[in-house]
N, C-alpha and C. Protein backbone atom coordinates (compact mmCIF):
# COMPACT_ATOMS: atom_id res chain seq x y z
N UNK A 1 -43.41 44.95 -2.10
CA UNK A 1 -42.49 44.21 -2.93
C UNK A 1 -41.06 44.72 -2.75
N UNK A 2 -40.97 46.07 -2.70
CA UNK A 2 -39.79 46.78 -2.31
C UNK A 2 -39.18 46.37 -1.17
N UNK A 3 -40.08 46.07 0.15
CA UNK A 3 -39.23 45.55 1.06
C UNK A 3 -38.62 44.40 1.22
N UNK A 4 -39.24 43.27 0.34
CA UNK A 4 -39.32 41.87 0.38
C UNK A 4 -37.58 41.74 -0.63
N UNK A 5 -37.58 42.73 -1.33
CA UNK A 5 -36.41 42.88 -1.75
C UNK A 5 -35.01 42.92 -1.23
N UNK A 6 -35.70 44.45 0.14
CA UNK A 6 -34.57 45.07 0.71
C UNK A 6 -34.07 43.94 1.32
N UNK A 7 -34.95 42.86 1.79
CA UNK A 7 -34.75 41.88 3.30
C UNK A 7 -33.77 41.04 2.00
N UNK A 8 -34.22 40.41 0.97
CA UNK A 8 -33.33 39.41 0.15
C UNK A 8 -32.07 39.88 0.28
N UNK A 9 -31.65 41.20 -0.50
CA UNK A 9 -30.65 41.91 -0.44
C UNK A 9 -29.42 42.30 0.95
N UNK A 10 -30.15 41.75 1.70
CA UNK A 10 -29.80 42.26 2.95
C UNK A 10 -29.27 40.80 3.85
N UNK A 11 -30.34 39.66 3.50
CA UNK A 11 -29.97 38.43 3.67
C UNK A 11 -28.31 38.08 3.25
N UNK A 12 -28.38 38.37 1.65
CA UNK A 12 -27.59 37.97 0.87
C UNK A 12 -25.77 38.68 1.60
N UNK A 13 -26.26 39.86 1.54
CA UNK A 13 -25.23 40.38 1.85
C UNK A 13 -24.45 40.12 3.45
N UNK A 14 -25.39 39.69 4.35
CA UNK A 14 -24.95 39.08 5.45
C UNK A 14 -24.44 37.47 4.88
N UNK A 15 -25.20 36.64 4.19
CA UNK A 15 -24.52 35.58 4.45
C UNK A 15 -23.17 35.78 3.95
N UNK A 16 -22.89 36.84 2.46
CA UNK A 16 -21.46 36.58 2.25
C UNK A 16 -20.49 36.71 2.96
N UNK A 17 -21.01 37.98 4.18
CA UNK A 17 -19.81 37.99 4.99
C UNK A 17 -19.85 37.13 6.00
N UNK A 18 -20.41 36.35 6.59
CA UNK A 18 -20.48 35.49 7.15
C UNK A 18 -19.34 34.17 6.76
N UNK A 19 -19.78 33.76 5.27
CA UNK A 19 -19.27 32.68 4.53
C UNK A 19 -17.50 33.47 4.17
N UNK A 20 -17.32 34.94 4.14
CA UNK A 20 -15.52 34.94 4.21
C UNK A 20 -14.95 34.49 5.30
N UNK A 21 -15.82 34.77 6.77
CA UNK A 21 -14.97 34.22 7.45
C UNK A 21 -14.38 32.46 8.07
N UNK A 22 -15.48 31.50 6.93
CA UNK A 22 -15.66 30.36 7.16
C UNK A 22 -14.36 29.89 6.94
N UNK A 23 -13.78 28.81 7.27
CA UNK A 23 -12.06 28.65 6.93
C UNK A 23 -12.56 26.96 7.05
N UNK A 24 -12.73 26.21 5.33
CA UNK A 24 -12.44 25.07 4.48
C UNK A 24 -11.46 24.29 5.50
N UNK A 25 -11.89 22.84 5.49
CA UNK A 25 -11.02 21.71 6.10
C UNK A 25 -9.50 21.77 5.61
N UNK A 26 -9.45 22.37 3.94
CA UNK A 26 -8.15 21.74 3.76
C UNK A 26 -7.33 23.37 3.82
N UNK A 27 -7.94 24.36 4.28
CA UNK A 27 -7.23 25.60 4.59
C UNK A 27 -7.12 25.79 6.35
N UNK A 28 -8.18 24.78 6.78
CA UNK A 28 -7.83 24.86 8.04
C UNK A 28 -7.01 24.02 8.39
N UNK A 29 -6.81 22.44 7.91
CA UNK A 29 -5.23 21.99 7.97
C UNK A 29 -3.97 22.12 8.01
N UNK A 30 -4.09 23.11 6.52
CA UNK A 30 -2.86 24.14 6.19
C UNK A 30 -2.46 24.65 7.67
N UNK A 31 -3.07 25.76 7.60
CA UNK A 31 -2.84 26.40 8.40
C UNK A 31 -2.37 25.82 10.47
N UNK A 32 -3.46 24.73 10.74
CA UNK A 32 -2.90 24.06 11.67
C UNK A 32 -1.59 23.09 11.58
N UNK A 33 -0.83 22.63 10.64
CA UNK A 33 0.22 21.91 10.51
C UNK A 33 1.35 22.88 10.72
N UNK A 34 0.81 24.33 9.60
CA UNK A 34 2.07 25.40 9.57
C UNK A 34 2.41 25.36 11.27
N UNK A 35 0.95 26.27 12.02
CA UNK A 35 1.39 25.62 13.41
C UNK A 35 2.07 25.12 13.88
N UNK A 36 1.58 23.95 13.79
CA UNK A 36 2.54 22.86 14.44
C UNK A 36 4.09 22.52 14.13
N UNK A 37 4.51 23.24 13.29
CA UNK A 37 5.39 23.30 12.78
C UNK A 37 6.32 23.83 13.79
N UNK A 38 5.77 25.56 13.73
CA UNK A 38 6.80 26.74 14.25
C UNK A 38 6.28 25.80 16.30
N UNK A 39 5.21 25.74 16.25
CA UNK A 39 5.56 25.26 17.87
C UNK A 39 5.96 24.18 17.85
N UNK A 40 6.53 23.52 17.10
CA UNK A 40 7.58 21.69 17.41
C UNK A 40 6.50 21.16 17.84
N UNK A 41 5.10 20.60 17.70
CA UNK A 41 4.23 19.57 18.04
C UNK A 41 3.34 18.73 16.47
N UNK A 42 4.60 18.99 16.12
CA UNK A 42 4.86 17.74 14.50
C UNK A 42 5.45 16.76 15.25
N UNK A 43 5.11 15.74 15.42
CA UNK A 43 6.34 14.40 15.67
C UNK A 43 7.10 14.19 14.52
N UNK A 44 8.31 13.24 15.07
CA UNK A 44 9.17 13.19 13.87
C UNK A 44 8.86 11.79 14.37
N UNK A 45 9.59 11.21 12.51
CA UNK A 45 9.45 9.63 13.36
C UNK A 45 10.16 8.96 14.57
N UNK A 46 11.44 9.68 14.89
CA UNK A 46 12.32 9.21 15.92
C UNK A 46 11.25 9.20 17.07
N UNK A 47 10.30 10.14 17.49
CA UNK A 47 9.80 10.64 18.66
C UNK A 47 8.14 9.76 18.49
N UNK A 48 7.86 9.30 17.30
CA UNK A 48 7.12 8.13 17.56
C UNK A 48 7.47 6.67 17.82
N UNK A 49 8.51 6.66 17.40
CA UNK A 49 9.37 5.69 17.87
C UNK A 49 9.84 5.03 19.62
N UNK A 50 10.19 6.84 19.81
CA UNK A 50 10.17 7.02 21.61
C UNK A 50 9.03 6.53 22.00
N UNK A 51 7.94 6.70 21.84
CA UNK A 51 6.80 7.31 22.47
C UNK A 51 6.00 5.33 22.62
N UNK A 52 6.46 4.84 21.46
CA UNK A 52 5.84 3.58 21.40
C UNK A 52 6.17 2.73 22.47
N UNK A 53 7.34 2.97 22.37
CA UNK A 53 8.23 2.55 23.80
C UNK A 53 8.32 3.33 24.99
N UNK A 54 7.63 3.78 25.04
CA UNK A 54 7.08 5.08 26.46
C UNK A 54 6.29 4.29 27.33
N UNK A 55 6.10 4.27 28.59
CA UNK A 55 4.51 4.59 29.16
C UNK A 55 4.31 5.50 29.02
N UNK A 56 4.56 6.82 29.11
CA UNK A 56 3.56 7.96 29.40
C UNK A 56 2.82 8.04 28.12
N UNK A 57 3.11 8.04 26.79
CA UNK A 57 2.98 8.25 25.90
C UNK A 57 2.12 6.58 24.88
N UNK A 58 0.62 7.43 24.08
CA UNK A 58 0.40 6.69 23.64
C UNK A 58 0.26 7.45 22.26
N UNK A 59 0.11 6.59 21.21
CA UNK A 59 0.19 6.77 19.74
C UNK A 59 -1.14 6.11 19.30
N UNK A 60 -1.98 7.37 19.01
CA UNK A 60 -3.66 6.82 18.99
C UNK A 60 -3.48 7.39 17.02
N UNK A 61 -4.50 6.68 16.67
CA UNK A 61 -4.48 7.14 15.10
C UNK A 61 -6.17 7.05 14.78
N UNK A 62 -6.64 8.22 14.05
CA UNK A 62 -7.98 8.63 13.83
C UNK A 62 -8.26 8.84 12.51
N UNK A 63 -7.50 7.42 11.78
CA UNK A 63 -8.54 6.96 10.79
C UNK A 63 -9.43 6.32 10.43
N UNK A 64 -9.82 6.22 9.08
CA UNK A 64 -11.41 5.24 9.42
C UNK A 64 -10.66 3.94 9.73
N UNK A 65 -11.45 2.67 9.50
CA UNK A 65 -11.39 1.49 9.65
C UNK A 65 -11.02 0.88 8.49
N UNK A 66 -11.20 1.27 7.47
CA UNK A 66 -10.72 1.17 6.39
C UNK A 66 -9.21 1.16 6.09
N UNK A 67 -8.86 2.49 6.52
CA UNK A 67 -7.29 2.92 6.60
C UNK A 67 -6.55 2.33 7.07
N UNK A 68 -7.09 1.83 8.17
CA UNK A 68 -6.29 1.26 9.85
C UNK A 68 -6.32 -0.16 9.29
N UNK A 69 -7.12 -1.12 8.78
CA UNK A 69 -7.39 -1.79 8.38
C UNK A 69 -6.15 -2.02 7.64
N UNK A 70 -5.86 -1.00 6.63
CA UNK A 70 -5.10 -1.21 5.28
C UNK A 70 -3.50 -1.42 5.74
N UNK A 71 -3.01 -0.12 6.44
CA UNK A 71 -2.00 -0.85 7.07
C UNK A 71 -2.04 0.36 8.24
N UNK A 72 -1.40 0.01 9.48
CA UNK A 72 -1.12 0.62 10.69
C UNK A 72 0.25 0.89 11.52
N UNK A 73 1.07 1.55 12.42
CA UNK A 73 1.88 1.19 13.00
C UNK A 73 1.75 0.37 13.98
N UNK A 74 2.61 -0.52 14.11
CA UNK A 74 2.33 -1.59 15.14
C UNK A 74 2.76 -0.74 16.68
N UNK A 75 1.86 -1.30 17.59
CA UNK A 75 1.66 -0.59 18.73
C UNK A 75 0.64 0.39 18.89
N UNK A 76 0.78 1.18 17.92
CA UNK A 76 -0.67 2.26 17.94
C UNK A 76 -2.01 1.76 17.89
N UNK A 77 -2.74 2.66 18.66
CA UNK A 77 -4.21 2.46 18.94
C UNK A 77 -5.04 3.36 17.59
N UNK A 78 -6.36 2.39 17.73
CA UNK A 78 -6.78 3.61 16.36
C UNK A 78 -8.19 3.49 17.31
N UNK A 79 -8.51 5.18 17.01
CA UNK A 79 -9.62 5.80 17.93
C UNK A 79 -10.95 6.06 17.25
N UNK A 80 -10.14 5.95 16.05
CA UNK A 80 -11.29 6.70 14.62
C UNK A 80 -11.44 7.67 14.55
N UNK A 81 -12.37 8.01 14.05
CA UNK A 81 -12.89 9.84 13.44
C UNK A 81 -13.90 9.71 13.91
N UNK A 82 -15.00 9.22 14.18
CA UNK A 82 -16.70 8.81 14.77
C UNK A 82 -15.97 10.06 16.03
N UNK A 83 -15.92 9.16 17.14
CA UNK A 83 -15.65 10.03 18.93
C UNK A 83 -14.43 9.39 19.00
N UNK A 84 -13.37 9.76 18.77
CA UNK A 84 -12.09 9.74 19.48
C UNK A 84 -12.03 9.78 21.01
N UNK A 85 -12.16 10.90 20.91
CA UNK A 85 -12.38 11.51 22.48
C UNK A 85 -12.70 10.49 23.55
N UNK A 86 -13.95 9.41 22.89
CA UNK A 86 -14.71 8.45 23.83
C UNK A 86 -13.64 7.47 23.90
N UNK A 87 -13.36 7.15 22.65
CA UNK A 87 -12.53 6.04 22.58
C UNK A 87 -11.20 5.91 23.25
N UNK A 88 -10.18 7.35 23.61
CA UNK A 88 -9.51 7.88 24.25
C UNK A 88 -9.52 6.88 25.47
N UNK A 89 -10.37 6.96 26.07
CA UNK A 89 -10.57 6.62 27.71
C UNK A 89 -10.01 5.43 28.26
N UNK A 90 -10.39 4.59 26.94
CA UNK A 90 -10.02 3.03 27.62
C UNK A 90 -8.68 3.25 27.27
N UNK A 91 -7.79 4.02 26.43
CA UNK A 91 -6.48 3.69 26.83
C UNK A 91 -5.69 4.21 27.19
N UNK A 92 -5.77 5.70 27.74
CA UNK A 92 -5.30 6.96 28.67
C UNK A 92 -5.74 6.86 30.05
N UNK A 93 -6.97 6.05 30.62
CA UNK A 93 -7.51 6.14 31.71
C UNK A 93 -7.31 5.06 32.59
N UNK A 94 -6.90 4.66 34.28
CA UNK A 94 -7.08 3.86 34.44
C UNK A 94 -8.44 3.11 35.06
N UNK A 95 -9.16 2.33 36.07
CA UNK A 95 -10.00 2.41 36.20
C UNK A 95 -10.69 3.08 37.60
N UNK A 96 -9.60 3.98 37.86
CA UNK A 96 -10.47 5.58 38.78
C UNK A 96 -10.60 6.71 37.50
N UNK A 97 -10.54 6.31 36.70
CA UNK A 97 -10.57 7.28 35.78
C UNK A 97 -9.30 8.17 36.15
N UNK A 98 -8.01 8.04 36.49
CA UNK A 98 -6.64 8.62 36.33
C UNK A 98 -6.05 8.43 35.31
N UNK A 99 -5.34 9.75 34.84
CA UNK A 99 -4.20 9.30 33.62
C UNK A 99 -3.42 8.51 33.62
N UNK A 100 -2.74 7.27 33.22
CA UNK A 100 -1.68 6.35 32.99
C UNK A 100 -0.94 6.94 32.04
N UNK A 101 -1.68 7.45 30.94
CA UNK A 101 -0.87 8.52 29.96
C UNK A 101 -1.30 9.51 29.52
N UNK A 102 -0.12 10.66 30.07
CA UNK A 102 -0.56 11.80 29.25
C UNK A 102 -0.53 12.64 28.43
N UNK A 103 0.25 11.85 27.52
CA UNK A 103 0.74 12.60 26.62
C UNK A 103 0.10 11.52 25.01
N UNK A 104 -0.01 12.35 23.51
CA UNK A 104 -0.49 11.63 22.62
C UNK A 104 0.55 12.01 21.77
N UNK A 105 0.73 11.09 20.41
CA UNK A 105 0.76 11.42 19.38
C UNK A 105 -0.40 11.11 18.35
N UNK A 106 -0.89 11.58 17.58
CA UNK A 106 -2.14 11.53 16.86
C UNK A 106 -2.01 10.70 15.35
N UNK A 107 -1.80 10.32 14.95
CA UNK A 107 -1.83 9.91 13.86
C UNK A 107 -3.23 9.70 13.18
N UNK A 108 -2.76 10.38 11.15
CA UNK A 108 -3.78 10.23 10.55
C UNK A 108 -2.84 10.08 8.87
N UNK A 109 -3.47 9.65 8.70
CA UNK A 109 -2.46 9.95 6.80
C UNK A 109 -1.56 10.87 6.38
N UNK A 110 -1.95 11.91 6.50
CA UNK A 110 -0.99 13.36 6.30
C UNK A 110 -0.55 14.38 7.18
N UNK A 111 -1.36 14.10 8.43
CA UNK A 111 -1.33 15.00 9.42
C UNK A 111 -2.43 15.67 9.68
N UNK A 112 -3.18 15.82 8.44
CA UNK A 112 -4.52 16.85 8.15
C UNK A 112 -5.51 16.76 9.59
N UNK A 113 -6.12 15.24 9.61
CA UNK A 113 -7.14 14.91 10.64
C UNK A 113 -6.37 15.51 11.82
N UNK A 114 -5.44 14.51 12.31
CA UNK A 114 -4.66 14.45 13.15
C UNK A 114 -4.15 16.04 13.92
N UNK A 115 -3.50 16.78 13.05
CA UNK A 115 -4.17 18.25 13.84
C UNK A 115 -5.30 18.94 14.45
N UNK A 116 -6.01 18.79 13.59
CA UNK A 116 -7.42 19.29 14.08
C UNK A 116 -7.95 18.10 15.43
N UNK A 117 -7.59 17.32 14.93
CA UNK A 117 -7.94 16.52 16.73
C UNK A 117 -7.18 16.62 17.73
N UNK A 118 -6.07 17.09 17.37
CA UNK A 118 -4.94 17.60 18.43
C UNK A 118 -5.56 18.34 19.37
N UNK A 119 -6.22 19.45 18.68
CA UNK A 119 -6.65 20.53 19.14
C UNK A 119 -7.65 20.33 20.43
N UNK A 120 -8.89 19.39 20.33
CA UNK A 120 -9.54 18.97 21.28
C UNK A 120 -8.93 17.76 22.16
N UNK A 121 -7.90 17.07 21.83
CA UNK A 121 -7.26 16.06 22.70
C UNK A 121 -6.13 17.25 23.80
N UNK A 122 -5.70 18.55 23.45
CA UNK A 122 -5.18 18.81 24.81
C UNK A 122 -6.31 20.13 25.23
N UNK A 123 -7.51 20.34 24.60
CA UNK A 123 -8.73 20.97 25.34
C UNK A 123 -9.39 19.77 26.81
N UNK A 124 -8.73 18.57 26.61
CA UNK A 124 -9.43 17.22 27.57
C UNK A 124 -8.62 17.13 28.55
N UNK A 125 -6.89 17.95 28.30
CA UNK A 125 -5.95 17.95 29.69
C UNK A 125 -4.84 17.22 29.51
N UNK A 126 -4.35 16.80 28.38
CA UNK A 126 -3.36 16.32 27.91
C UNK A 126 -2.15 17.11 28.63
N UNK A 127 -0.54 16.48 28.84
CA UNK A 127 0.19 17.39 28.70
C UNK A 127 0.56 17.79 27.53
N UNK A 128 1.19 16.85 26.57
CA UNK A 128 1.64 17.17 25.63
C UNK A 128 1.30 16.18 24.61
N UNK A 129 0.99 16.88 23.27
CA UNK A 129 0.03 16.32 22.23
C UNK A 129 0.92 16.59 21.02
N UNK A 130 1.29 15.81 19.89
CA UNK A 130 1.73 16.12 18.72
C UNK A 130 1.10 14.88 17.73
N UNK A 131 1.15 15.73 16.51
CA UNK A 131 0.67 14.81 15.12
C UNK A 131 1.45 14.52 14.55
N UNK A 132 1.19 13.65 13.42
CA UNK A 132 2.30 12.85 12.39
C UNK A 132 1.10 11.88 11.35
N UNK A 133 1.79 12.07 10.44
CA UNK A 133 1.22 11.81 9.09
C UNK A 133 2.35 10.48 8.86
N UNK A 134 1.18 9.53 8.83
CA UNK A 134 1.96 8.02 8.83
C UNK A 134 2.62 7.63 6.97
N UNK A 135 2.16 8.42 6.06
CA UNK A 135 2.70 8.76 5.10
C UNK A 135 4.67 8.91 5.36
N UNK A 136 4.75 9.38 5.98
CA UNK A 136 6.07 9.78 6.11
C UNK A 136 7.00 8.61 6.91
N UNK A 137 5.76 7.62 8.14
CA UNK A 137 6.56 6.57 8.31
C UNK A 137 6.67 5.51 7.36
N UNK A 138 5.92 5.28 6.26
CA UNK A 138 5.94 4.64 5.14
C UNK A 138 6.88 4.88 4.27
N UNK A 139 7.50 6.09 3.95
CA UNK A 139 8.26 6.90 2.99
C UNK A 139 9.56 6.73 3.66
N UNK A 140 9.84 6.71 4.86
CA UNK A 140 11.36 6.13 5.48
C UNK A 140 11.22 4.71 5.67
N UNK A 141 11.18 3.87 5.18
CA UNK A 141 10.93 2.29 5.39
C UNK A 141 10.77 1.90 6.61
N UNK A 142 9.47 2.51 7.36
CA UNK A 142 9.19 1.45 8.67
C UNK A 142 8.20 1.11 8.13
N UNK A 143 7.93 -0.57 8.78
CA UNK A 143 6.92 -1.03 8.66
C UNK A 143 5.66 -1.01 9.00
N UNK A 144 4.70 -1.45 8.23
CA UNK A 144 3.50 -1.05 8.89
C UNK A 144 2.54 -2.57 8.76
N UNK A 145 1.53 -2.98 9.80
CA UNK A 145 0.94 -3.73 9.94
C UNK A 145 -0.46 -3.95 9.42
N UNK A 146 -0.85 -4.84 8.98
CA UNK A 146 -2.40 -4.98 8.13
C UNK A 146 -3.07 -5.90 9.00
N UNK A 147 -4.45 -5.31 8.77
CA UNK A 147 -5.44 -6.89 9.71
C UNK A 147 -6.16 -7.03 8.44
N UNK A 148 -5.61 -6.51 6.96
CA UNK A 148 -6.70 -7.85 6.00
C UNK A 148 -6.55 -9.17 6.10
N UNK A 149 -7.76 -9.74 5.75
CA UNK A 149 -7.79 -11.19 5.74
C UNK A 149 -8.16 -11.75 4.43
N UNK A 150 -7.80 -12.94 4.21
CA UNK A 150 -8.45 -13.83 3.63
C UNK A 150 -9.93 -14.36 3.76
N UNK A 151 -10.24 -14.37 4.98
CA UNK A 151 -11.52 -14.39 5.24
C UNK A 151 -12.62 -13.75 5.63
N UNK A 152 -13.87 -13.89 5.75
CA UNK A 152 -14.84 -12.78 5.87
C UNK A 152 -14.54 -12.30 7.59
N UNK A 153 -13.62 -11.77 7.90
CA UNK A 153 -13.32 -11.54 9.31
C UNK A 153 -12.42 -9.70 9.20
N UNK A 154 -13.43 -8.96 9.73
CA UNK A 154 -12.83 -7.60 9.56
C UNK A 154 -11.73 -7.55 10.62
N UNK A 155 -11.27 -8.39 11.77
CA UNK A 155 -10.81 -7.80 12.50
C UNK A 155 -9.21 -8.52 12.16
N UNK A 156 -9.23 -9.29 11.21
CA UNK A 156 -7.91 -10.03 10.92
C UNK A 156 -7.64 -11.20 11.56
N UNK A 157 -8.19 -11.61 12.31
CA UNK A 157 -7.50 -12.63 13.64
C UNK A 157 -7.51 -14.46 12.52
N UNK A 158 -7.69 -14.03 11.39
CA UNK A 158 -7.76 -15.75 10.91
C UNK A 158 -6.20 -15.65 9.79
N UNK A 159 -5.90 -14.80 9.82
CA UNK A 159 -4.95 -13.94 8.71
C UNK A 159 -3.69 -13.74 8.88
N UNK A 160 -2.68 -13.81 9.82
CA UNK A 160 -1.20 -12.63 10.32
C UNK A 160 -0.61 -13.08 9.16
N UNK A 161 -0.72 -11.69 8.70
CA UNK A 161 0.53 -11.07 7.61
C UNK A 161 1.60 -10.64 7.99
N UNK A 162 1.87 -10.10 9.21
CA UNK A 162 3.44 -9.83 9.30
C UNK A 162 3.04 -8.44 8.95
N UNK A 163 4.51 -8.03 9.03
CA UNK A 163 4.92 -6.35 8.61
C UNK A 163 4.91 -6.26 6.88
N UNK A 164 4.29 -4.86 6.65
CA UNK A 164 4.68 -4.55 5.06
C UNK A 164 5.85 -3.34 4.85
N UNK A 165 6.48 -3.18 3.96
CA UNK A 165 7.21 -2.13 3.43
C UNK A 165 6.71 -1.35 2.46
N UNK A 166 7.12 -0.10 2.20
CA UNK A 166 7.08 0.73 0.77
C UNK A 166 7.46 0.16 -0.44
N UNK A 167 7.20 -0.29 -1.08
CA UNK A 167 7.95 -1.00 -2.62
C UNK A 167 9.54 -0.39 -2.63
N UNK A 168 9.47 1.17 -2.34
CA UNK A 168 11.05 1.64 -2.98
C UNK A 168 11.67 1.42 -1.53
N UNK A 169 11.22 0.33 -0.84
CA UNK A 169 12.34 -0.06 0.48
C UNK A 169 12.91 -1.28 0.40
N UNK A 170 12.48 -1.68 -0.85
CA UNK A 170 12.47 -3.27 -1.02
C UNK A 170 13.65 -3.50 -1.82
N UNK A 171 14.29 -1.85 -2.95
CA UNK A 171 15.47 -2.17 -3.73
C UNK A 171 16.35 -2.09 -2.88
């Protein structure tokens, strides 16, 4: 019985240290934005702006369908959160499988996602990769695009709404 103890005791005490070194989605965000910060691979909006109007450069966004759905930047691709990575291909690749573009900006709501996928989009060979939290293109009055519909059609095509604004862009 004594040993059956020692092993619990012993379990226990490994998993805690195990579980300090675990680092939480929204502490590992933190911490990847601070990143991105001090190394300049934050986009600003000017440089999504560039980038839309780039070839080299595409502006992929990895929110759900929901999000993207709700409203989007016009021009940007949305890759999702499912496999990005996969989804990547058809619009970085041409059909030898060569880069057409190599460079991303990531977009996600706050930046949060969008870092952490940074991270594996230049592990794939990117040159240069930066995030941006479309929050902030909303908050300077650019517009953003919706595919809701009126009708039972998720992809919008029975629907064009046009561009939306922030309410406080409208005084």
């Amino acid at each position: 019985m004594k040993f059956g103890k020692i092993i619990l005791a012993t379990s226990l005490l490994a998993g805690s240290l195990f579980a300090g070194e675990f680092l939480g989605y929204s502490d590992l965000s933190k911490k990847l934005k601070d990143e991105a910060k001090k190394e300049g691979t934050l986009a600003t909006t000017d440089d999504v702006k560039k980038a839309l109007e780039s070839k080299e450069w595409a502006v992929v966004d990895v929110r759900t369908m929901e999000e993207w759905t709700g409203g989007a930047i016009k021009g940007s691709f949305r890759v999702g959160r499912e496999a990005p990575e996969k989804a990547l291909e058809n619009i970085v690749l041409d059909d030898d499988d060569k880069f057409v573009k190599r460079k991303l900006i990531v977009v996600c709501n706050t930046a949060s996602r969008a870092v952490i996928n940074a991270q594996t989009f230049r592990q794939m060979g990117f040159d240069e990769v930066k995030s941006y939290g479309i929050t902030t293109w909303i908050d300077e009055c650019n517009p953003v695009v919706t595919k809701y519909s009126s009708e039972e059609n998720k992809s919008g095509t029975k629907t064009k709404f046009g561009s939306y604004y922030a309410e406080h862009c409208k005084k």
